[in-house]
Protein backbone atom coordinates (compact mmCIF):
# COMPACT_ATOMS: atom_id res chain seq x y z
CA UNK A 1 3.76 52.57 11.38
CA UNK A 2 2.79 56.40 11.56
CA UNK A 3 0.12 56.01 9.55
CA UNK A 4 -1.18 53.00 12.42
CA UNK A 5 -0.32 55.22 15.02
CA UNK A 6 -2.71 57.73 13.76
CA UNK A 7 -4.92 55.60 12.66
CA UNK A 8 -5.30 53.96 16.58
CA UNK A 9 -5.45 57.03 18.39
CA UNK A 10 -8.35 58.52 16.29
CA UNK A 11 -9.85 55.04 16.66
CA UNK A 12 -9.79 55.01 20.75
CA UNK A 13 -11.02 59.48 20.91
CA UNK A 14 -13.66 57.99 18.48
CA UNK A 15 -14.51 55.42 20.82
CA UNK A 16 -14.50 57.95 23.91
CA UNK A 17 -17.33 60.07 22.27
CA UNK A 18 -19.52 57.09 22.01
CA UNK A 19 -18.94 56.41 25.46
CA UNK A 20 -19.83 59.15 26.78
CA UNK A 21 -22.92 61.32 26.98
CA UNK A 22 -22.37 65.04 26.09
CA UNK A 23 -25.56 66.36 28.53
CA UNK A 24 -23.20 67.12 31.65
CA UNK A 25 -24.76 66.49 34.90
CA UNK A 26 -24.86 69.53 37.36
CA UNK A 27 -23.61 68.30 41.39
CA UNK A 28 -23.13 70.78 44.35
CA UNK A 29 -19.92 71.32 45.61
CA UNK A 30 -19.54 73.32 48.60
CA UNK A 31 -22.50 76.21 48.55
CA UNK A 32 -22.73 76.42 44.68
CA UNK A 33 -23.66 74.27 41.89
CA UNK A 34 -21.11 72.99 39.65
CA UNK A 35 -20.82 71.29 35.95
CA UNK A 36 -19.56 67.86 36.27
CA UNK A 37 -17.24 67.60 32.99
CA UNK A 38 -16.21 71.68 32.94
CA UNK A 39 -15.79 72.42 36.52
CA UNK A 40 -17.19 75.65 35.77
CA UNK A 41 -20.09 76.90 38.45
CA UNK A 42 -23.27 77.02 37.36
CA UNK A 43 -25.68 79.21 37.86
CA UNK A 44 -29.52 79.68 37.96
CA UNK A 45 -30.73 81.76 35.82
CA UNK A 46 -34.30 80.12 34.74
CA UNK A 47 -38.09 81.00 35.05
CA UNK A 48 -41.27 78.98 36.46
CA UNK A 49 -42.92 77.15 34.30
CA UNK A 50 -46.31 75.55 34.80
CA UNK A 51 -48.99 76.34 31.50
CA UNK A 52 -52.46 76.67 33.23
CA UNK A 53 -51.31 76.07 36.32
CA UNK A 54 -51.30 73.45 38.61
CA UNK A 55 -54.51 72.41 38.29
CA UNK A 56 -53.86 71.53 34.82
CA UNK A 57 -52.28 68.34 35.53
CA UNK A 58 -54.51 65.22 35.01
CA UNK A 59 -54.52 61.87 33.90
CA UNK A 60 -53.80 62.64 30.18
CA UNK A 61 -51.18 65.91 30.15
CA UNK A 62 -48.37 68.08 32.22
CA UNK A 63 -46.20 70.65 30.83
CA UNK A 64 -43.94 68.09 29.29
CA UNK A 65 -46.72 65.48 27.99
CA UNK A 66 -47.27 68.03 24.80
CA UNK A 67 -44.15 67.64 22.39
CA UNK A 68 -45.65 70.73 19.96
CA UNK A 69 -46.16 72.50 22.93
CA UNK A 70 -42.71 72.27 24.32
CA UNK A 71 -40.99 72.99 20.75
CA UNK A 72 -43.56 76.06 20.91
CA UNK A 73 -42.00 76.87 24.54
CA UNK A 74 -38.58 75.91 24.81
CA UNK A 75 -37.31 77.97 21.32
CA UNK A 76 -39.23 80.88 23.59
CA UNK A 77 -36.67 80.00 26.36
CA UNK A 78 -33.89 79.60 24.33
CA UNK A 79 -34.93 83.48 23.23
CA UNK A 80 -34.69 84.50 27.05
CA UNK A 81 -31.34 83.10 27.30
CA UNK A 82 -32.32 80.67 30.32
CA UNK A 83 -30.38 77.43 31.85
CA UNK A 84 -33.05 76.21 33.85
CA UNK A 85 -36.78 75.94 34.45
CA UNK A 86 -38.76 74.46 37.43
CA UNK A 87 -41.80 72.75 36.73
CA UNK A 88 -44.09 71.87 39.88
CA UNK A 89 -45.93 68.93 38.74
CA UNK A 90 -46.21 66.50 36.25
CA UNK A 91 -47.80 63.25 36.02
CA UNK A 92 -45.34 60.06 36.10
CA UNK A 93 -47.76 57.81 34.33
CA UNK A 94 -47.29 60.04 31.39
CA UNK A 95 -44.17 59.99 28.82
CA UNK A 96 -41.73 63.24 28.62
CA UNK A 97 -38.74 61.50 26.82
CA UNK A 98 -39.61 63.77 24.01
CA UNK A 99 -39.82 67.14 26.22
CA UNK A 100 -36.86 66.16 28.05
CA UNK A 101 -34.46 65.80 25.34
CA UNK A 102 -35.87 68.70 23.57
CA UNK A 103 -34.72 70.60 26.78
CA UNK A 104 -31.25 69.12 26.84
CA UNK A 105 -30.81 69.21 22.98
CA UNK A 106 -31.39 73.21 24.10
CA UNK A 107 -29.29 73.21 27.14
CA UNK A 108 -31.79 73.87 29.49
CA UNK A 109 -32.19 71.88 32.81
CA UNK A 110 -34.88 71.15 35.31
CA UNK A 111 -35.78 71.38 38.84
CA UNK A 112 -38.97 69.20 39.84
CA UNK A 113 -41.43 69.74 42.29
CA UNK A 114 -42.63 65.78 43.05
CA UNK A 115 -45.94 66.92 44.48
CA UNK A 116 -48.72 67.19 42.63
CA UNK A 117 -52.87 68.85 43.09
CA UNK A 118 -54.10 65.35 42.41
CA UNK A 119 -55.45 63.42 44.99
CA UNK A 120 -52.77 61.13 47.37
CA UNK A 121 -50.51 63.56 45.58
CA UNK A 122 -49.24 66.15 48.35
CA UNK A 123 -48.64 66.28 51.90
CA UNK A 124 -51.89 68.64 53.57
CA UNK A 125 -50.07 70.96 55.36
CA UNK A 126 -52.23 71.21 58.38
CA UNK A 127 -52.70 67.06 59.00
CA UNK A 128 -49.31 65.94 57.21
CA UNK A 129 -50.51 62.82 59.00
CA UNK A 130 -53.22 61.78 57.17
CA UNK A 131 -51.39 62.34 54.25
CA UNK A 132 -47.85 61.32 54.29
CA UNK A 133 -48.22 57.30 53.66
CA UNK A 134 -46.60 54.95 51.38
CA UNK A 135 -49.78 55.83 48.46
CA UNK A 136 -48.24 59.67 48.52
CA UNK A 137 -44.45 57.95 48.84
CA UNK A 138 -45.24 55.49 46.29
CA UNK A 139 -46.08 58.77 43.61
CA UNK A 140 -42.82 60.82 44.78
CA UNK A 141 -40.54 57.60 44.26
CA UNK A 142 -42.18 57.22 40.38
CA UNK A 143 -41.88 60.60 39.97
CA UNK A 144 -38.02 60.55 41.19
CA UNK A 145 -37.23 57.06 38.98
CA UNK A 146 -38.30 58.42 35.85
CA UNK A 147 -36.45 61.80 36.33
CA UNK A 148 -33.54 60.49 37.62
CA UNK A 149 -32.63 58.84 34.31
CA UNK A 150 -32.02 62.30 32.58
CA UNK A 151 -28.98 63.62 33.21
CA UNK A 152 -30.37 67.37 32.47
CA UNK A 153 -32.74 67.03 35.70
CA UNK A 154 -30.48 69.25 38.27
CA UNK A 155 -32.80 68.58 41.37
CA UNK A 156 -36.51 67.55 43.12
CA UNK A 157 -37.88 70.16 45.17
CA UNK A 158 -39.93 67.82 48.15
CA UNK A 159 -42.41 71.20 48.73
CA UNK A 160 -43.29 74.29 48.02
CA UNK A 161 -44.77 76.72 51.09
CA UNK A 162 -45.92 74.05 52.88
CA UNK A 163 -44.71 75.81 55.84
CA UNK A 164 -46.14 79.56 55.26
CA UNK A 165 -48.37 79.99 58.33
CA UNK A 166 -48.48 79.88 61.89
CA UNK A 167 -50.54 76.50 61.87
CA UNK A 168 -48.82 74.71 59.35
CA UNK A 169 -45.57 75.60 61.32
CA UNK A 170 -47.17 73.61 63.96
CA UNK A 171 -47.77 70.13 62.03
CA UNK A 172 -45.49 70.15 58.54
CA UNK A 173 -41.46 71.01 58.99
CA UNK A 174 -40.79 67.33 60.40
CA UNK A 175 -42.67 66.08 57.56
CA UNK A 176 -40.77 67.87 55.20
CA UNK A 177 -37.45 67.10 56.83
CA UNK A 178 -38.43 63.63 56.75
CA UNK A 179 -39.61 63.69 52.85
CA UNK A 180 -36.30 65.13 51.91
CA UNK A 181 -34.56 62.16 53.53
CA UNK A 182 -36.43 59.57 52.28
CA UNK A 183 -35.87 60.74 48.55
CA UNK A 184 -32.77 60.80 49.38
CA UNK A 185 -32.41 57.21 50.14
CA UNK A 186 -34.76 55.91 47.30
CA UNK A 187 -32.19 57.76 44.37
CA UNK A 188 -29.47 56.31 46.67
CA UNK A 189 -30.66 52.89 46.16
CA UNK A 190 -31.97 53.27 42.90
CA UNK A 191 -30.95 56.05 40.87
CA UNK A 192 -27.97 56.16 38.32
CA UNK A 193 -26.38 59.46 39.96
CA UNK A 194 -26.31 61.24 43.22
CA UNK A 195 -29.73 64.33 42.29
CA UNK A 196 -30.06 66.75 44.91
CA UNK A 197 -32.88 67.19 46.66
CA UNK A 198 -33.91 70.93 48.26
CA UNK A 199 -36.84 72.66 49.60
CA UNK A 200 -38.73 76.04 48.21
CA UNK A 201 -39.83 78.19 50.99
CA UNK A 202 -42.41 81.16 51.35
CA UNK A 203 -39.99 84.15 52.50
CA UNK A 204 -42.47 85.13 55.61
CA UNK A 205 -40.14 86.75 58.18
CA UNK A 206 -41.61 84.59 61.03
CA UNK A 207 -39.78 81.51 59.12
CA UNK A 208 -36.89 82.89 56.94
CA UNK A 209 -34.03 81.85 59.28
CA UNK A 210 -35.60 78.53 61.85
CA UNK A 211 -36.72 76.66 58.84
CA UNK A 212 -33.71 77.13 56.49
CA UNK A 213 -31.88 76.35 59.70
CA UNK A 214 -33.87 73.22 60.34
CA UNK A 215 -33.58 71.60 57.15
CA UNK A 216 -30.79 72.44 56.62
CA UNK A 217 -29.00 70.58 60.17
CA UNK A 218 -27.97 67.10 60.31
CA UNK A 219 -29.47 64.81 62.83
CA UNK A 220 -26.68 62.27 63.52
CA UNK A 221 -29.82 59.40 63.82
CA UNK A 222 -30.43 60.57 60.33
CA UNK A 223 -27.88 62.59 58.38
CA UNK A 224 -29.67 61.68 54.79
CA UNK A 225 -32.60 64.65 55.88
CA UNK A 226 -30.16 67.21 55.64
CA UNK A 227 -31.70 69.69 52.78
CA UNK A 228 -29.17 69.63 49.51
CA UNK A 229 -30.35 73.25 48.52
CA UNK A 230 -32.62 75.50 49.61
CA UNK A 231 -34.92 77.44 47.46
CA UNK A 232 -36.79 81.26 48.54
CA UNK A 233 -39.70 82.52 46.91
CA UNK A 234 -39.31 86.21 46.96
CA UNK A 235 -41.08 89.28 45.59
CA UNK A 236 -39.71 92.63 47.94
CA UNK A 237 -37.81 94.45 45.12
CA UNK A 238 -40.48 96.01 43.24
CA UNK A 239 -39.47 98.58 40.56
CA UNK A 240 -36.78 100.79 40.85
CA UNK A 241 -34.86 100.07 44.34
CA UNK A 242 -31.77 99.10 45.87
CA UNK A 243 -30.02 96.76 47.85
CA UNK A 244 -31.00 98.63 50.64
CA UNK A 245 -34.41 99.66 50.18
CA UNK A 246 -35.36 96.40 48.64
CA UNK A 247 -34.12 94.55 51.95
CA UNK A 248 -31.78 92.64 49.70
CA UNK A 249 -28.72 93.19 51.90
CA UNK A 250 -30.80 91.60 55.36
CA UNK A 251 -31.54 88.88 52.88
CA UNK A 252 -28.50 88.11 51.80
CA UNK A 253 -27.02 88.77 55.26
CA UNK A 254 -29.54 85.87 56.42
CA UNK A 255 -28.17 83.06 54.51
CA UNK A 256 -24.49 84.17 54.04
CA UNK A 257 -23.59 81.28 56.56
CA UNK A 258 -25.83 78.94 54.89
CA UNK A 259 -23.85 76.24 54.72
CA UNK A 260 -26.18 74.50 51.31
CA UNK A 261 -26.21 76.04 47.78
CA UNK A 262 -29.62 78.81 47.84
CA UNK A 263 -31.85 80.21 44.89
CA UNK A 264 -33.95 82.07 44.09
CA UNK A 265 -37.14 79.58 43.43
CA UNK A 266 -39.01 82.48 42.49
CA UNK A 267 -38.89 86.06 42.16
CA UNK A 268 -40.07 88.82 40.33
CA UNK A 269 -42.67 91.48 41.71
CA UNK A 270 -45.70 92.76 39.87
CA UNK A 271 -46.60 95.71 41.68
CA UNK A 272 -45.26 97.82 39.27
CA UNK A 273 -45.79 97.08 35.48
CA UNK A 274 -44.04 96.15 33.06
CA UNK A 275 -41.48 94.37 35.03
CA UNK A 276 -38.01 96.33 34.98
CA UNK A 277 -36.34 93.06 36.69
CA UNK A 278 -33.38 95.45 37.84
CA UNK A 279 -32.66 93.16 40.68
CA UNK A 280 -30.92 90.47 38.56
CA UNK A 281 -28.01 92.81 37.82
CA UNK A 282 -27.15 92.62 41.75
CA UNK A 283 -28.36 88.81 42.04
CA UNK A 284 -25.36 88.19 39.41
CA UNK A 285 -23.06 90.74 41.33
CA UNK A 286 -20.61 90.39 43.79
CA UNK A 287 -22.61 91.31 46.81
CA UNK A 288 -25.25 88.43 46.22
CA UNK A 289 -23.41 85.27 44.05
CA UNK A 290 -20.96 84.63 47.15
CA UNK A 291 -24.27 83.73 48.68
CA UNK A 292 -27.23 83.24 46.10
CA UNK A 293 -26.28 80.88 43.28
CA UNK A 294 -28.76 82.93 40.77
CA UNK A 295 -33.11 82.44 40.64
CA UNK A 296 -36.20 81.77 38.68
CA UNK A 297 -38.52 84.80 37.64
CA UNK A 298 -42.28 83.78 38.43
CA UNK A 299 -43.43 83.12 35.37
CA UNK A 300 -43.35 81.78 32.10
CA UNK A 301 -47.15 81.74 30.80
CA UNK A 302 -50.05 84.16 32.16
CA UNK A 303 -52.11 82.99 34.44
CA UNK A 304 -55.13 84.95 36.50
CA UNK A 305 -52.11 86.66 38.92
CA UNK A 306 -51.12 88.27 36.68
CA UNK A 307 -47.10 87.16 36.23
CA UNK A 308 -46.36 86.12 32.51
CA UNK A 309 -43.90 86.77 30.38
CA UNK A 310 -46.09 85.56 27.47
CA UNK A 311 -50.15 84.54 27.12
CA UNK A 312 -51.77 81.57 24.98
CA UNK A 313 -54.43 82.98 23.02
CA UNK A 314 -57.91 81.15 22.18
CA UNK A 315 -56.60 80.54 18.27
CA UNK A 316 -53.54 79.02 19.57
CA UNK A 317 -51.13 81.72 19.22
CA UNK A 318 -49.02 83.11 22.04
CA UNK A 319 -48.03 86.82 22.26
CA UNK A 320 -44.97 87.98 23.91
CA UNK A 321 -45.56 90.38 26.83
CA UNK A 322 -43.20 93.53 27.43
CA UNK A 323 -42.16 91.96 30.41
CA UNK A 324 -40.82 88.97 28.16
CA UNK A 325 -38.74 91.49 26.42
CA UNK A 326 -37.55 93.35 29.75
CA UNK A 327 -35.94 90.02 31.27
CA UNK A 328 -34.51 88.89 27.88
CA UNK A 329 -32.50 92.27 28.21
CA UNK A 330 -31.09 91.57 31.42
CA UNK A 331 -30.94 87.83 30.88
CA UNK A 332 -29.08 87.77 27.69
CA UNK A 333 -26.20 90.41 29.41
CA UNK A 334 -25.14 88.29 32.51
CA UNK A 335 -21.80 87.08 33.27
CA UNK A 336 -21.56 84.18 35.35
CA UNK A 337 -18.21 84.42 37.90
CA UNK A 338 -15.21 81.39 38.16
CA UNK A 339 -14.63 79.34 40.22
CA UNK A 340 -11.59 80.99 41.10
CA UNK A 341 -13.45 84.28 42.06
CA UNK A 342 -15.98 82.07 44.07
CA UNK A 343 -13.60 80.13 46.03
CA UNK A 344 -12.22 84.35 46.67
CA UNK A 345 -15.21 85.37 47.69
CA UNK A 346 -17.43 82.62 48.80
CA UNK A 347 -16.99 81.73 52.68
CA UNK A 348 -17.72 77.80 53.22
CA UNK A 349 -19.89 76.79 56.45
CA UNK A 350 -19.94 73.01 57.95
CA UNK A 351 -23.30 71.84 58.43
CA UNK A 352 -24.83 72.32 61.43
CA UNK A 353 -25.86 69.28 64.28
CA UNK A 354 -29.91 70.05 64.97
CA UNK A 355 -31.00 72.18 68.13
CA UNK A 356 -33.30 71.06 70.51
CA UNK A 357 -35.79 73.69 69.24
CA UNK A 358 -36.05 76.20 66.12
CA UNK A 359 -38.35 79.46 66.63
CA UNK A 360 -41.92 79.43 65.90
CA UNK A 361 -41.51 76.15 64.57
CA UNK A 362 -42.73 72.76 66.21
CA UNK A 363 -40.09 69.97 65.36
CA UNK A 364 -41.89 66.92 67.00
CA UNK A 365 -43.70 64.16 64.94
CA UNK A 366 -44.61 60.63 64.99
CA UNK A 367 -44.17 59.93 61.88
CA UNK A 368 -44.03 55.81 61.67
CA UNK A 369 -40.56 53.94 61.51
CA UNK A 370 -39.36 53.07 58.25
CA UNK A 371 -42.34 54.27 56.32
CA UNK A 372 -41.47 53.59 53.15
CA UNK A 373 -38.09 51.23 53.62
CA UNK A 374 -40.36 48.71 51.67
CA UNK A 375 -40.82 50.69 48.50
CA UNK A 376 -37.22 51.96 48.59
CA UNK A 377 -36.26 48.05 49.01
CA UNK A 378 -37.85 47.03 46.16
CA UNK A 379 -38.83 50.03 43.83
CA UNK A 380 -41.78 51.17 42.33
CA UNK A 381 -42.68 50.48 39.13
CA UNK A 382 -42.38 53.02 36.48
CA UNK A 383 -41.44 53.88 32.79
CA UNK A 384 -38.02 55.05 33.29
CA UNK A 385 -37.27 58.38 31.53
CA UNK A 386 -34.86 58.63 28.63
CA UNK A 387 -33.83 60.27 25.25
CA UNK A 388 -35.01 59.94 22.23
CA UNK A 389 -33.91 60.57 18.77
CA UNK A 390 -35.78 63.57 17.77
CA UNK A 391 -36.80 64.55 14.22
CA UNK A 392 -35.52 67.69 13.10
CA UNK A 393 -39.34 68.94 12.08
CA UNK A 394 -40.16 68.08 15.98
CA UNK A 395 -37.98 71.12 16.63
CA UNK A 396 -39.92 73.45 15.13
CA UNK A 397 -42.83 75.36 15.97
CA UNK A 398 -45.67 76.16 13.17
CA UNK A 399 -47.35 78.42 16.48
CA UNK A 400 -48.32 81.62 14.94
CA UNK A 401 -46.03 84.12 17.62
CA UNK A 402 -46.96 87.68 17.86
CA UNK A 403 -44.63 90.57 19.68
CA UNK A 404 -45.41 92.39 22.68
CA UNK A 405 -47.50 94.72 20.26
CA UNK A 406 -49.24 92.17 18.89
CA UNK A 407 -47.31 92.19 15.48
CA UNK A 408 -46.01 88.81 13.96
CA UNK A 409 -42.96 87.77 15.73
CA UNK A 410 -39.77 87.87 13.25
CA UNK A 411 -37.71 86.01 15.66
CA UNK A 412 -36.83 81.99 14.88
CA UNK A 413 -39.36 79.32 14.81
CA UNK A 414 -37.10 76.18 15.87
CA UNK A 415 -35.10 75.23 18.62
CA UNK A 416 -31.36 75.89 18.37
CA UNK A 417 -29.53 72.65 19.11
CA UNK A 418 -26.81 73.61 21.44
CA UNK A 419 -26.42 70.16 22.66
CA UNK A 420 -25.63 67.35 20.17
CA UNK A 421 -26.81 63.95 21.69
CA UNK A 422 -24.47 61.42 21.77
CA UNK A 423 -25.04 57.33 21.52
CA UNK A 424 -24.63 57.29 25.12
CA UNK A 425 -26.81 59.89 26.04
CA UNK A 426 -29.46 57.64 23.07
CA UNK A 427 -28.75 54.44 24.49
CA UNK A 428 -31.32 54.12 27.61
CA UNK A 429 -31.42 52.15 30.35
CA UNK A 430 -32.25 49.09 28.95
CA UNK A 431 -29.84 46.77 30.94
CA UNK A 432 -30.34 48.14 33.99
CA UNK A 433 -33.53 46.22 34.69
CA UNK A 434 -32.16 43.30 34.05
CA UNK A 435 -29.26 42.69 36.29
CA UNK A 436 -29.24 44.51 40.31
CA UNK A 437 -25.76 43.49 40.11
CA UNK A 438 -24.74 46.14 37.12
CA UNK A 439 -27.21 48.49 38.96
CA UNK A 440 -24.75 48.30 41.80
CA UNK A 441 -22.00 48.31 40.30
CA UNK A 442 -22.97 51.92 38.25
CA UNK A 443 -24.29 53.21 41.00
CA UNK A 444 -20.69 52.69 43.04
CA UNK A 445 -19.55 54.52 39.66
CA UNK A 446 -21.68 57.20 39.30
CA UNK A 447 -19.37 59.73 40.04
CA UNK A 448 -16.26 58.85 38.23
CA UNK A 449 -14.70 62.20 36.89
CA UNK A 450 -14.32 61.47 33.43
CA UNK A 451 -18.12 60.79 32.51
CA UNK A 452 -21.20 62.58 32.70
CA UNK A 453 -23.90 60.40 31.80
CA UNK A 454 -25.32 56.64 31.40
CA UNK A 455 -22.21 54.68 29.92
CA UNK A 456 -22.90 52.46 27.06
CA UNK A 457 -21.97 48.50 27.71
CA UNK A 458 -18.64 47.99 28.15
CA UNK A 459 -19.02 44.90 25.73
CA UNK A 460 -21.04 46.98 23.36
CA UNK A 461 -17.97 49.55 23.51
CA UNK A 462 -15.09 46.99 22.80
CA UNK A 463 -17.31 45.45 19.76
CA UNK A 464 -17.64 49.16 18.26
CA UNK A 465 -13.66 49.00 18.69
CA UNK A 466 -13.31 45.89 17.25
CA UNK A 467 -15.19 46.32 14.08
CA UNK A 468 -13.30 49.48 13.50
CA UNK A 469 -9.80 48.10 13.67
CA UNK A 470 -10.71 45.51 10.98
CA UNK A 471 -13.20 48.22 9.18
């Protein structure tokens, strides 16, 4: 009977593992980001990734199209110590199941910008109108279907700087407000999990405080275009400063009411070379992560401004800059705080109802009525993301990697696997096509506390529990 006993109960904790995916999905709660399955917050600490830069997205690649490139790249980011990188466009037509579970295999997640420099691709800042139609809508839902099915995307950003002057402040923010609404409803109707969806902003003084304060209120009419998070792109501490001299402490006094999670989106000024990156030691300190939930140094590859932390070479190889080496050091020596000091130190906001009027910002619009409701009705047709089984060889690079002096690198050549896939996480999303009824019924699900990814069929799990009672 003991030896039953024993037998059962290893049986039904095999059975759980197979049910489950081990990627854990990241959800706000409160002003911070939070693992599903730990309950532990989670901070941004990531960098900006884009490879040739925007303009280097076509018809035929993105920065996650290029398996050998992203084994190249990601065992580079494992090196850095990051959790996360933001990408700001890729092209949904292509495949990335390969990129994508390379990233979770490494325990890396992404944010997604769903714009794009393609044509029909992005909202024009200074006529949103002639742009924001259900062609552009019809890209940003494919873009958010085939994301939305890996459980290591942590969130869409719906812009970057569209609002950074005084004539795009005239024409954009209810464009944007309205964006970040409507993506909200599609992955409400369509995705398998609530994915949050925020907003990157230029940090121009004119528009620090009216347009985090307009995206971030909540129009009763429409309480869905309510930012999730809100992203700043800053660059004022350059080289050795402080809080003080740096403007850090206005900054953080800005947002300390903020009632969404806010980042970092980018940071890292180049005015003085290399990089020192001293301000991540206070980002990660008690006088900014009660506000800031961490950032993402600008950026990954060098480009013609002049911002890498490595550089592709014309035979292929890549070279690690000193400013690589710099962020690793701060990087790889951050502690993140509990949730127990957070909940200390962290002072919780409700959100806001919308003014009549924000500074220096025009709010009106006429933007069409239920633009869109069609294509959120019905969906838009896409190849839904999804891991793969990956080859060990796949994780490894055969790039020729030279130091910051331009000496081979002696560091490793394949991606650690700090996240073990499990048959759930394998499985795809097969059935979901094929009945709206189960797609209902997982999406009332989606947050149930025990599990943190795509379940496998419930028949599928009895039959593995089945054969192993009689096997």
């Amino acid at each position: 009977m003991m030896v039953f006993s024993s037998t059962f109960i290893f049986l039904i904790l095999e059975l759980v593992v197979l049910c489950e995916a081990s990627v854990h999905t990241i959800q706000i709660k409160d002003k911070h980001f939070v693992d599903t399955v730990t309950g532990k917050p989670f901070f941004i600490k990531g960098v900006d990734y884009q490879p040739g830069g925007s303009s280097d997205v076509s018809e035929k690649q993105d920065p996650l199209s290029n398996p050998d490139a992203c084994a190249r790249d990601i065992l580079l980011f494992q090196e850095l110590g990051i959790n996360t990188v933001r990408i700001y466009s890729i092209n949904p037509d292509l495949n990335h199941d390969a990129c994508m579970t390379m990233l979770a295999m490494a325990g890396i997640y992404l944010i997604l910008d769903v714009n794009s420099p393609l044509q029909k691709q992005h909202l024009n800042r200074y006529e949103p109108w002639t742009t924001y139609n259900e062609v552009y809508l019809e890209h940003v839902f494919k873009v958010v279907e085939q994301f939305s099915h890996y459980n290591n995307t942590l969130g869409f950003f719906a812009g970057n700087e569209i609002v950074n002057d005084k004539r795009s402040a005239q024409y954009s923010p209810a464009y944007v407000k309205e964006l970040i609404g409507t993506m909200k409803n599609y992955i409400s109707a369509h995705s398998p999990r609530t994915i949050p969806v925020g907003y990157s902003a230029a940090d121009d003084l004119n528009y620090r405080v009216s347009l985090s304060e307009y995206l971030e209120c909540k129009d009763d009419d429409k309480p869905e275009n309510s930012v999730d998070f809100y992203g700043v792109n800053s660059y004022q501490w350059c080289g050795q400063q402080t809080m003080q001299t740096s403007g850090y402490d206005t900054l953080v006094d800005a947002y300390r009411s903020y009632s969404k999670p806010v980042f970092f989106s980018e940071f890292g000024c180049n005015k003085v070379l290399p990089r020192q990156f001293q301000e991540i030691g206070y980002l990660f300190s008690e006088e900014m992560y009660s506000v800031f939930c961490g950032g993402l140094v600008y950026e990954f590859s060098q480009e013609d401004n002049n911002y890498g932390l490595v550089e592709y070479q014309e035979d292929d190889s890549v070279q690690l800059l000193a400013d690589f080496e710099k962020l690793k050091s701060h990087y790889q020596n951050i502690e993140f705080p509990s949730m127990k000091t957070l909940k200390e130190t962290v002072q919780m906001e409700e959100t806001p109802s919308c003014a009549e009027d924000y500074e220096n910002l025009k709010i009106e619009s006429k933007i069409a009525k239920n633009l869109g409701s069609s294509l959120i009705k019905k969906g838009v047709k896409v190849e839904k993301g999804k891991y793969i089984d990956i080859h060990e060889d796949q994780l490894s690079t055969n790039v020729t990697i030279l130091d910051k002096h331009g000496d081979r690198w002696n560091g490793p050549k394949k991606i650690e696997i700090r996240q073990s896939l499990t048959l759930a996480d394998l499985e795809g999303e097969e059935q979901e096509d094929a009945d709206e009824d189960k797609d209902d019924l997982k999406r009332k699900h989606r947050n149930s506390a025990s599990i943190s990814g795509p379940l496998l069929p419930l028949g599928l799990c009895l039959l593995f529990f089945t054969f192993s009672l009689f096997f």
